[in-house]
Protein backbone atom coordinates (compact mmCIF):
# COMPACT_ATOMS: atom_id res chain seq x y z
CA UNK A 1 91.64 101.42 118.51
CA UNK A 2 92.17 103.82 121.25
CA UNK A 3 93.75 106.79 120.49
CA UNK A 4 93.52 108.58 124.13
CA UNK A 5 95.11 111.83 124.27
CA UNK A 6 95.30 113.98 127.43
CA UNK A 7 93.35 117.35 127.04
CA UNK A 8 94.13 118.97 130.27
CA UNK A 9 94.43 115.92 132.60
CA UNK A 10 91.75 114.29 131.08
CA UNK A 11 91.88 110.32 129.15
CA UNK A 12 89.45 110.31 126.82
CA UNK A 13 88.97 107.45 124.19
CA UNK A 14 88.66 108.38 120.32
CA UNK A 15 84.98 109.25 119.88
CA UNK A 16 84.87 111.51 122.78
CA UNK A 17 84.17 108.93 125.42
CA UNK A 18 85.17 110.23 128.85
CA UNK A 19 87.75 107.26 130.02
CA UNK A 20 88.97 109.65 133.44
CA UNK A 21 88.71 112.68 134.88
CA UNK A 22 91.10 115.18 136.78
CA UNK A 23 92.35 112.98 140.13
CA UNK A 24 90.76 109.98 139.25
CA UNK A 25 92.16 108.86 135.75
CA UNK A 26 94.85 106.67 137.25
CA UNK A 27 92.55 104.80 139.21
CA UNK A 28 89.57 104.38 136.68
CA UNK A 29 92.19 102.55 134.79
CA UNK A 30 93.48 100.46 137.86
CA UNK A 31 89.92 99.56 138.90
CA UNK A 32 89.54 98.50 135.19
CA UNK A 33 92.43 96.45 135.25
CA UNK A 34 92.43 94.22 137.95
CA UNK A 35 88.57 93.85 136.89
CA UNK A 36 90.00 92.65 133.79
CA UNK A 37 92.21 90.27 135.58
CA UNK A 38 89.06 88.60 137.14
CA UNK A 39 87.68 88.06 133.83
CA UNK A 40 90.65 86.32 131.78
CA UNK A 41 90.84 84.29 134.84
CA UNK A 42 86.84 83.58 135.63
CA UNK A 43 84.54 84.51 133.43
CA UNK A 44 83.03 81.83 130.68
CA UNK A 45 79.63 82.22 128.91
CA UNK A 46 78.31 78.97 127.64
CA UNK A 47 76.48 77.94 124.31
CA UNK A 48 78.42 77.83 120.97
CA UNK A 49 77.99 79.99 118.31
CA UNK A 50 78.69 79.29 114.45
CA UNK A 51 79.42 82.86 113.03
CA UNK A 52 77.30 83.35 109.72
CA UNK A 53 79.79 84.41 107.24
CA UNK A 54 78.77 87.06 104.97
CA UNK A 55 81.27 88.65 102.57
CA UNK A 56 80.09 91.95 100.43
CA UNK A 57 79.09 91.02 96.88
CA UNK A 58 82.10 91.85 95.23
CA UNK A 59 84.55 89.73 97.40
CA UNK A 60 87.34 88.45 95.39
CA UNK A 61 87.70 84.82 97.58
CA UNK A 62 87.02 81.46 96.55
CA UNK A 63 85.53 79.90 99.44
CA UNK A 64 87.65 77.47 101.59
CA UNK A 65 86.29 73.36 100.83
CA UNK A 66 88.91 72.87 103.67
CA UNK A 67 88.20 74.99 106.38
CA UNK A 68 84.48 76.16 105.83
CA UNK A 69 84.05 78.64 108.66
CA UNK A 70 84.59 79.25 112.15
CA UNK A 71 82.16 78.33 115.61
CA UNK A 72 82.98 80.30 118.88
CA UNK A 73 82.84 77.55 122.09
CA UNK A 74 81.86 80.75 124.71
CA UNK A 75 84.93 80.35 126.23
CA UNK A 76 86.90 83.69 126.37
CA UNK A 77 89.04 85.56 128.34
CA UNK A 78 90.06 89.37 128.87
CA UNK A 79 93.23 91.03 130.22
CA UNK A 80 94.72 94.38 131.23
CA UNK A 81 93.47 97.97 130.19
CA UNK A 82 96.02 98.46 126.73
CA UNK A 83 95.41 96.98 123.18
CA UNK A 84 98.21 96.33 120.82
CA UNK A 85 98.37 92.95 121.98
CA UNK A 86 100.69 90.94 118.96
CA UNK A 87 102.16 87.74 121.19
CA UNK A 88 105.47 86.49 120.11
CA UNK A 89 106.40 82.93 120.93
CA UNK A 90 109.98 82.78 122.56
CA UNK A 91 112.14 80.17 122.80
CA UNK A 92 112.10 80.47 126.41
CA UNK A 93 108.47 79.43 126.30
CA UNK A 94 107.14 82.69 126.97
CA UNK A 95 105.15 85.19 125.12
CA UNK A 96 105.94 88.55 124.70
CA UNK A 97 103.84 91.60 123.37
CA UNK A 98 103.45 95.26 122.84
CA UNK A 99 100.88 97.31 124.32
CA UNK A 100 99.59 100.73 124.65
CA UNK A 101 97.07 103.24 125.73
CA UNK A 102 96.00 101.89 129.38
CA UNK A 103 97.52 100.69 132.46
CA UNK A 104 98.90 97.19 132.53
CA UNK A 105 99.93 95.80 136.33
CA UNK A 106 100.48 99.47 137.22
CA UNK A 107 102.57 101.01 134.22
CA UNK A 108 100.83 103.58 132.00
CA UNK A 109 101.57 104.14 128.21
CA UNK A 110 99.86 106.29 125.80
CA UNK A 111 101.06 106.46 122.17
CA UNK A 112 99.83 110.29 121.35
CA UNK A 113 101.54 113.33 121.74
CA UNK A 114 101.06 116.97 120.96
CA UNK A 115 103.37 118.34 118.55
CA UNK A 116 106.71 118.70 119.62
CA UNK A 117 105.45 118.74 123.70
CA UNK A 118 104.94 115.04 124.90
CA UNK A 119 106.84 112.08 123.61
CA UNK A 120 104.78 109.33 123.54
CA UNK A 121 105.42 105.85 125.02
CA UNK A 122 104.83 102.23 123.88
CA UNK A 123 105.01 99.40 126.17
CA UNK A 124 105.68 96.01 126.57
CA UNK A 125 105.14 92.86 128.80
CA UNK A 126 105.61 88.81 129.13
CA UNK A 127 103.16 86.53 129.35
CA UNK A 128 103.09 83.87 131.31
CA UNK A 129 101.24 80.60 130.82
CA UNK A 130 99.48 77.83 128.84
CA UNK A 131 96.12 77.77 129.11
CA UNK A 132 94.37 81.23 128.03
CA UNK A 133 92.12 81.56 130.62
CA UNK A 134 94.59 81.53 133.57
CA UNK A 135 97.66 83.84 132.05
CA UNK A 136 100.24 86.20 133.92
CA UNK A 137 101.57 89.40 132.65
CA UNK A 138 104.78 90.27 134.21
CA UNK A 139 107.74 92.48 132.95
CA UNK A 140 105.98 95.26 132.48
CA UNK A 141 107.74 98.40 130.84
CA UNK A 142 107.32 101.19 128.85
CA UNK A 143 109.89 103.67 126.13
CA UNK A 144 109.44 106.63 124.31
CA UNK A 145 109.68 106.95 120.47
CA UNK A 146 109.38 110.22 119.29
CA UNK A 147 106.56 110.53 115.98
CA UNK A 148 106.96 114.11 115.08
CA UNK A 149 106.02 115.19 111.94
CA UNK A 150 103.50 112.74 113.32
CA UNK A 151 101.01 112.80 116.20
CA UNK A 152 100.93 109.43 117.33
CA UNK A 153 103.28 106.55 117.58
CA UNK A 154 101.70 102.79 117.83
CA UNK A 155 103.53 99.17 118.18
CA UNK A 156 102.88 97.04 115.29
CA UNK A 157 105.29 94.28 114.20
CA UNK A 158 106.94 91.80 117.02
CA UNK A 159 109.21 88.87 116.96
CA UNK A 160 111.19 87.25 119.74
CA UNK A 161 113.81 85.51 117.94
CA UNK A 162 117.20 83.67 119.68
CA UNK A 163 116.86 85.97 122.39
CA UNK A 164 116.62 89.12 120.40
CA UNK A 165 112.97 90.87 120.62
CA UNK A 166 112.59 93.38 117.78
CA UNK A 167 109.86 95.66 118.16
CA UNK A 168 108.12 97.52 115.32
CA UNK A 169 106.68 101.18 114.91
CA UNK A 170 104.69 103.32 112.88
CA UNK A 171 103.45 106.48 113.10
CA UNK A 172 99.70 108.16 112.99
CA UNK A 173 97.66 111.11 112.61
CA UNK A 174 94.43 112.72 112.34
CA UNK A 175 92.92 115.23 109.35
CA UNK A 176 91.35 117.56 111.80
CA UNK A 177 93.58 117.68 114.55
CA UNK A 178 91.52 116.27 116.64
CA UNK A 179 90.71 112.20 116.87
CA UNK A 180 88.02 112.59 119.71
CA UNK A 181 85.28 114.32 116.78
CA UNK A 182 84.92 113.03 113.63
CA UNK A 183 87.05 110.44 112.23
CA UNK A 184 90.06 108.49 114.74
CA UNK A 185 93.48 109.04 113.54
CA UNK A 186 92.55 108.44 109.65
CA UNK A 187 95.96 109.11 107.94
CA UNK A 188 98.29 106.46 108.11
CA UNK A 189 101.93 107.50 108.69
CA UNK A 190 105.13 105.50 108.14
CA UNK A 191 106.22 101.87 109.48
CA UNK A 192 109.64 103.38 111.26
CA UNK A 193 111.73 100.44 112.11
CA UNK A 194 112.72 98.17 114.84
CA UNK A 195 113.99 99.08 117.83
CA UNK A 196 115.37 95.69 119.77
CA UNK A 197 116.21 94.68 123.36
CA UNK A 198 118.65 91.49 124.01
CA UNK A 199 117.51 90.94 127.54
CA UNK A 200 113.72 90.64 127.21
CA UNK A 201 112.70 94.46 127.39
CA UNK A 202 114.74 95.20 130.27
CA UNK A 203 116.43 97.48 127.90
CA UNK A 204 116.26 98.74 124.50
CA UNK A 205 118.30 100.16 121.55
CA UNK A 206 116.04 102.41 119.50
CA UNK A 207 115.82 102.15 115.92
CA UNK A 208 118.34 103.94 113.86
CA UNK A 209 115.35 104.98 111.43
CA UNK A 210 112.93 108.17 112.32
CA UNK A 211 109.75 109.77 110.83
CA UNK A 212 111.06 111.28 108.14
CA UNK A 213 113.53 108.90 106.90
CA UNK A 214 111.54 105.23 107.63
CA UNK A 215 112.96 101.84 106.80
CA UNK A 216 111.15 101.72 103.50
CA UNK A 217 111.94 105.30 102.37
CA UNK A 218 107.81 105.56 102.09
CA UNK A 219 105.13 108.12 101.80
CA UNK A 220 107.39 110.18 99.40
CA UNK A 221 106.12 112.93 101.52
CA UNK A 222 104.11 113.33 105.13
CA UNK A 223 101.16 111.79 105.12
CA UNK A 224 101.32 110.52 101.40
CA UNK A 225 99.85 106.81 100.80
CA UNK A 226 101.94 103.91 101.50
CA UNK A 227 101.77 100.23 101.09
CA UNK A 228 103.87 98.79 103.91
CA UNK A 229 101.85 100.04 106.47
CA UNK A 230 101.41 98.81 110.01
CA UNK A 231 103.41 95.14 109.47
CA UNK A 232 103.15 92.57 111.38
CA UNK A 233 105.66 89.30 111.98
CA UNK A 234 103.95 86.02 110.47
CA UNK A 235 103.97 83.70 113.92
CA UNK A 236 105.79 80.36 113.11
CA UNK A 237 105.47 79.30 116.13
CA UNK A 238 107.89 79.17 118.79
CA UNK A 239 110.97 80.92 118.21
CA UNK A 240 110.11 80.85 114.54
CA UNK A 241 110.21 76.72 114.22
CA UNK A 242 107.95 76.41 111.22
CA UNK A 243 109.73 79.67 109.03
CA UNK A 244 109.99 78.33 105.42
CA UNK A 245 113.13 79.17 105.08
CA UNK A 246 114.35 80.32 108.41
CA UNK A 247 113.66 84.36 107.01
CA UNK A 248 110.84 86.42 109.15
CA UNK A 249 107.91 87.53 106.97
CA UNK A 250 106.04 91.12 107.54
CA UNK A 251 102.80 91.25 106.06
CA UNK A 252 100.99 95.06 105.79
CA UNK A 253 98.31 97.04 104.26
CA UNK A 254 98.76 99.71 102.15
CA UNK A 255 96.86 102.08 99.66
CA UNK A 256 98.22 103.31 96.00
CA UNK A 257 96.91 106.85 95.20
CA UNK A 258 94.54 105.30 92.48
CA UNK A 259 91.44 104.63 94.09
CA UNK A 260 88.29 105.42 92.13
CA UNK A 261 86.13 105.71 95.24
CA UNK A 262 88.30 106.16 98.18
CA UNK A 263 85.83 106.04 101.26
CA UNK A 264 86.75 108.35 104.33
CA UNK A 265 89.82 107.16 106.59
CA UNK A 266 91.05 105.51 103.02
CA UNK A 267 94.42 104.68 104.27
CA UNK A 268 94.65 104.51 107.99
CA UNK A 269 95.75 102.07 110.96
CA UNK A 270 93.02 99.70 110.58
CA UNK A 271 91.86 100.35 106.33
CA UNK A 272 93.20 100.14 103.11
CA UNK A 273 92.85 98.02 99.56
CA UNK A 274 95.97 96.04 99.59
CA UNK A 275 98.04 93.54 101.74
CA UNK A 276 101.70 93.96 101.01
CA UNK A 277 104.68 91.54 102.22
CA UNK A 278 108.35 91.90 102.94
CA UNK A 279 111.07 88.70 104.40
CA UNK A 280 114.61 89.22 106.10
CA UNK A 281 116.96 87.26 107.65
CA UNK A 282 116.00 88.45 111.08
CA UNK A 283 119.65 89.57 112.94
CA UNK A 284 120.26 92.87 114.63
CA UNK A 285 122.44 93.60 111.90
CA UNK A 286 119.38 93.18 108.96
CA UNK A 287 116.06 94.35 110.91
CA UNK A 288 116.92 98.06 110.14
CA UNK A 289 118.80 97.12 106.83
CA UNK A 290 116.37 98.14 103.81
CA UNK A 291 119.18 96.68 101.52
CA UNK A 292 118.42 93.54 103.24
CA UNK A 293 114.73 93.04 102.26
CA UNK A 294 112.82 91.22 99.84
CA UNK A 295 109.76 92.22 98.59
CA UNK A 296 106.83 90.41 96.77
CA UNK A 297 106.64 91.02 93.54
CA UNK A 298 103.81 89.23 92.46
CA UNK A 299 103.69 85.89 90.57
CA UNK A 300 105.06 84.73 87.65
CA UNK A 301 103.83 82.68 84.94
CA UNK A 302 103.25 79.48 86.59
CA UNK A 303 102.10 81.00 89.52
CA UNK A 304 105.36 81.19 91.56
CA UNK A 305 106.08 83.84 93.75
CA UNK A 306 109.24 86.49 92.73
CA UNK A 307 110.96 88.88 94.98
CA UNK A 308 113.09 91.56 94.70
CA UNK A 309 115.15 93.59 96.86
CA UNK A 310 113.84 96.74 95.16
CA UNK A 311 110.67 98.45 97.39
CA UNK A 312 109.35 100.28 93.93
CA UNK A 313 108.86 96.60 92.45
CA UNK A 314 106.98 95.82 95.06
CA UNK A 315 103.30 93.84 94.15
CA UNK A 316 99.98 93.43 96.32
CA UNK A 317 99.69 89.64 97.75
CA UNK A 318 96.01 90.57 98.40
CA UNK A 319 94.00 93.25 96.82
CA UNK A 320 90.68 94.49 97.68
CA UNK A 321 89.42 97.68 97.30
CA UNK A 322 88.21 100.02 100.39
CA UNK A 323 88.03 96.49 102.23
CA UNK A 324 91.95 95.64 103.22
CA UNK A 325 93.23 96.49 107.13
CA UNK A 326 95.25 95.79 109.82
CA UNK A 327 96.39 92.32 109.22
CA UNK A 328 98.17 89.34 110.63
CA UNK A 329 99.36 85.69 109.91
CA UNK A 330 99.31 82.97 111.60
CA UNK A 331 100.91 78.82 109.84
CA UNK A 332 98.97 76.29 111.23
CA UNK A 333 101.56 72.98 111.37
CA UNK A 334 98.97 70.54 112.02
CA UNK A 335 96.66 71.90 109.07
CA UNK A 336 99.70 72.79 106.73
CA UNK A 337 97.53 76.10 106.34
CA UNK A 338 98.50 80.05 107.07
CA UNK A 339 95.67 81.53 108.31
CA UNK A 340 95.71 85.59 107.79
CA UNK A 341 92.85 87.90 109.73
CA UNK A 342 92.27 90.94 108.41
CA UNK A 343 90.13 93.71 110.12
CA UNK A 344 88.39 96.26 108.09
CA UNK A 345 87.65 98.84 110.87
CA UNK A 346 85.15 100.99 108.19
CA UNK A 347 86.06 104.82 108.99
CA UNK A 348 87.60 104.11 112.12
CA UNK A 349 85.11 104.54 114.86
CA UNK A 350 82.05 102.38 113.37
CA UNK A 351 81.51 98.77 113.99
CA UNK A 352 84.49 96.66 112.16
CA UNK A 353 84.44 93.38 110.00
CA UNK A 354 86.85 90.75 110.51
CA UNK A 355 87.85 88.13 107.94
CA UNK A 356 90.01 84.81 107.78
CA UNK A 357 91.72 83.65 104.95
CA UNK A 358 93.86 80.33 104.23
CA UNK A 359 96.33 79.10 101.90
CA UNK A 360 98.67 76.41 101.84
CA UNK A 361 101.44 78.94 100.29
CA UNK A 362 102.64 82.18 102.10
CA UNK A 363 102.08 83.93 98.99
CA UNK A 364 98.28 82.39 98.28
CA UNK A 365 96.71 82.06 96.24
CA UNK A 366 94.04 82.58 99.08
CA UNK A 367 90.35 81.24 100.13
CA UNK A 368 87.79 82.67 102.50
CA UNK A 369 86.96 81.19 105.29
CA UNK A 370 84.37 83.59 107.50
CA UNK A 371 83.86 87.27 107.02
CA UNK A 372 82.72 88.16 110.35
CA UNK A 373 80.08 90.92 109.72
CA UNK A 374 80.18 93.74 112.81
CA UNK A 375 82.41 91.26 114.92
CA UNK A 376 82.88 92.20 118.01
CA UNK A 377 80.90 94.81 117.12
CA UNK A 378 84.02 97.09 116.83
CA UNK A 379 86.76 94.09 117.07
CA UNK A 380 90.42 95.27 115.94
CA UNK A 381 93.69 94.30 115.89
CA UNK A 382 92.83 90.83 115.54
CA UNK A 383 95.43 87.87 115.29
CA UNK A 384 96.43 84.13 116.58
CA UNK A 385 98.29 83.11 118.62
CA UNK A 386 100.47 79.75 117.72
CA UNK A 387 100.91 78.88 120.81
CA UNK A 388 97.48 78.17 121.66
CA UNK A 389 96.57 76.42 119.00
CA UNK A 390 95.26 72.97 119.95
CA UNK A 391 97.27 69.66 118.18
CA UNK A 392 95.07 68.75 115.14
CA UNK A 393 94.92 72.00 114.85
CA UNK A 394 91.20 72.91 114.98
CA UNK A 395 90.95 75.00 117.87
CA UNK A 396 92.34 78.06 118.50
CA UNK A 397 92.13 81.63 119.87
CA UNK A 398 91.49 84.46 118.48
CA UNK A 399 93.36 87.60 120.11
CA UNK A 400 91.81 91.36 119.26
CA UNK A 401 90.27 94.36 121.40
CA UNK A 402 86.99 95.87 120.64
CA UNK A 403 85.06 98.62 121.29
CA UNK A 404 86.86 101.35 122.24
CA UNK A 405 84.39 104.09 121.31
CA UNK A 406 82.06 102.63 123.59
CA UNK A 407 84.22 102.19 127.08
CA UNK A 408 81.26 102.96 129.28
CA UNK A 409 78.79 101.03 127.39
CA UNK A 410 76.29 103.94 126.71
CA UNK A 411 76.81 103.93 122.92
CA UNK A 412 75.13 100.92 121.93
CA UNK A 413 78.05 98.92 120.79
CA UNK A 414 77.40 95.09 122.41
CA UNK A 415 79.98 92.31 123.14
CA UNK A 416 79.75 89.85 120.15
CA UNK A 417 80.71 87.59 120.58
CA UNK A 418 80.52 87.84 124.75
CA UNK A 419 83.47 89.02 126.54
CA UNK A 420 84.58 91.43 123.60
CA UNK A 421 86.18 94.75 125.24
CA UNK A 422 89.12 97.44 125.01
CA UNK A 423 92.15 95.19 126.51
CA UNK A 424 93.93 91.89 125.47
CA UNK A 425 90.63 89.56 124.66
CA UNK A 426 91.52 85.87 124.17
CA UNK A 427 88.24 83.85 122.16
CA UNK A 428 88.46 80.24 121.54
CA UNK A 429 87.15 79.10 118.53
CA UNK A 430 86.66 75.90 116.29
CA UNK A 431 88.28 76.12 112.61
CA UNK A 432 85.30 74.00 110.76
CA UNK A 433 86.16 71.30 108.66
């Protein structure tokens, strides 16, 4: 994930790696960008590759007899200089998605911020197209949203909805101070709220919520654990067609103070032990509503899911311990399956697992279908995009960045599968029946 942060005028990417330096920053990142236009338009590697699916001993997954794993076709693509890439169907027929830390068609956004002296920016963009090598990013903007007590403030949940986009925000920051030694931004801050835009990101009306006093009323103090962290929208498809019951779902990770054997970074924007989820009625009035929330409370006797409009009640969907991330769902209408990624990014600048799970309820129970050892070999932020996912709903693509520690390539972090990279990396892949 990269957390740059200007030291002097200086990018550099977590881990150190020099990403600009005085008077040439700006156009490192151009230069990187319109090579990354080349390659989501150009660039295929042949051969297809079955990933080998190996889940730690202790996973807690049945495996999938439906969907028994996933092969990549070499077919990829890679855009822009920015990760945060969550695409949000719109009825229009567009996509639209945050971004943040890069340059993206000539507008630069970076989510850090010293305390109290920068306000950080997030940005956003359209994208235009249907086929996912041959895309156009257009609409480009950025806004500020302050994250003080915080240091860092990052998109997460997105949803384009009857013309409304609400756009989601939670804050970060690091143990030492500094994210370029050590460990990247391991403390987890608050999910903030929504701030919204009714004419496509043109303009926006910030969130009435701040740092201190979030939309869930969690940590109970800065920095304390939290379960709701970094949510995402489950994609329906467009303009959420295939919702249940017309209600937007958030699903997050989280981490109870508990653990027996916490592992470094325990709780931060890409680890935790539980998945947590939330469902609204999605209307400007509601989005920054608490009082207008359920919450998952687990399942009854039979199995059935409750919910309850009371945060303290709330009950992990998923729960695995020092193995739980950023994560993101995706319903599959021609499979009649949800299909949630979740990325264990291991103490935030190592390589980083990836694994898919499926269910034919929102609420699971779930199955595995691939744990993706080391994928990409530092993949992140990984979800899937509805809208390219093929009829009988067996291909798809697989959206993520990778390997931001390793910009320049002189760590020893490699492409896997081919084409992984820091910026918006589309991989087409077969769901294996």
């Amino acid at each position: 994930m990269d957390r740059r942060r200007f030291l002097g005028t200086s990018i550099l990417g977590a881990g150190g790696v020099i990403l600009g330096i005085p008077g040439r920053c700006i156009s490192g990142l151009v230069s990187s960008h319109r090579a990354g236009q080349l390659r989501g338009k150009e660039q295929q590697s042949p051969g297809y590759k079955i990933w080998p699916s190996e889940p730690p001993a202790d996973c807690p997954f049945p495996k999938s007899t439906d969907i028994t794993g996933v092969g990549f076709t070499g077919r990829h693509a890679h855009y822009e200089a920015g990760d945060t890439w969550y695409p949000s169907w719109a009825a229009d027929g567009k996509l639209y998605s945050p971004w943040t830390d890069g340059l993206v068609e000539g507008v630069f956004s970076v989510s850090w911020s010293e305390w109290g002296t920068k306000v950080p920016t997030t940005g956003h963009a359209a994208i235009i197209g249907d086929d996912p090598l041959h895309l156009t990013i257009t609409d480009v903007g950025v806004h500020p949203d302050n994250p003080e007590p915080y240091e860092g403030r990052y998109p997460c949940g997105s949803l384009v909805y009857n013309g409304v986009w609400f756009y989601g925000t939670y804050c970060i920051t690091d143990s030492d101070g500094d994210p370029t030694k050590g460990l990247n931004y391991d403390i987890l801050g608050p999910f903030v709220g929504f701030d919204y835009s009714t004419d496509y990101g043109k303009t926006w009306t910030n969130s009435p919520h701040t740092p201190l006093h979030p939309l869930f009323g969690e940590p109970a103090w800065v920095c304390g654990k939290l379960k709701m962290g970094v949510p995402h929208v489950v994609d329906f498809g467009k303009n959420m067609q295939y919702s249940p019951d017309g209600k937007a779902y958030l699903v997050g990770h989280g981490a109870t103070g508990s653990n027996p054997e916490p592992r470094p970074a325990n709780l931060s924007w890409g680890t935790g032990d539980q998945i947590y989820m939330a469902r609204v009625q999605p209307s400007i009035q509601n989005i920054n509503d608490a009082a207008k929330y359920e919450f998952f409370a687990g399942p009854d006797a039979k199995g059935n899911p409750l919910w309850t409009h009371d945060f303290s009640k709330i009950k992990p969907m998923v729960g695995w311990n020092n193995n739980c991330g950023g994560v993101t769902m995706t319903y599959n209408p021609a499979l009649k399956k949800y299909l949630m990624c979740i990325n264990d990014a291991g103490n935030t600048v190592s390589k980083m697992n990836t694994y898919i799970l499926e269910s034919e309820s929102i609420t699971g129970p779930w199955k595995l279908v691939v744990y993706m050892h080391n994928f990409g070999e530092q993949g992140y932020f990984p979800n899937i995009p509805s809208k390219f996912i093929s009829a009988d709903g067996r291909t798809a693509w697989l959206c993520y960045s990778a390997n931001f520690t390793d910009t320049d390539g002189r760590h020893g972090l490699k492409a896997d599968p081919p084409g992984s990279a820091y910026g918006m990396v589309l991989q087409e892949f077969r769901l294996l029946p």
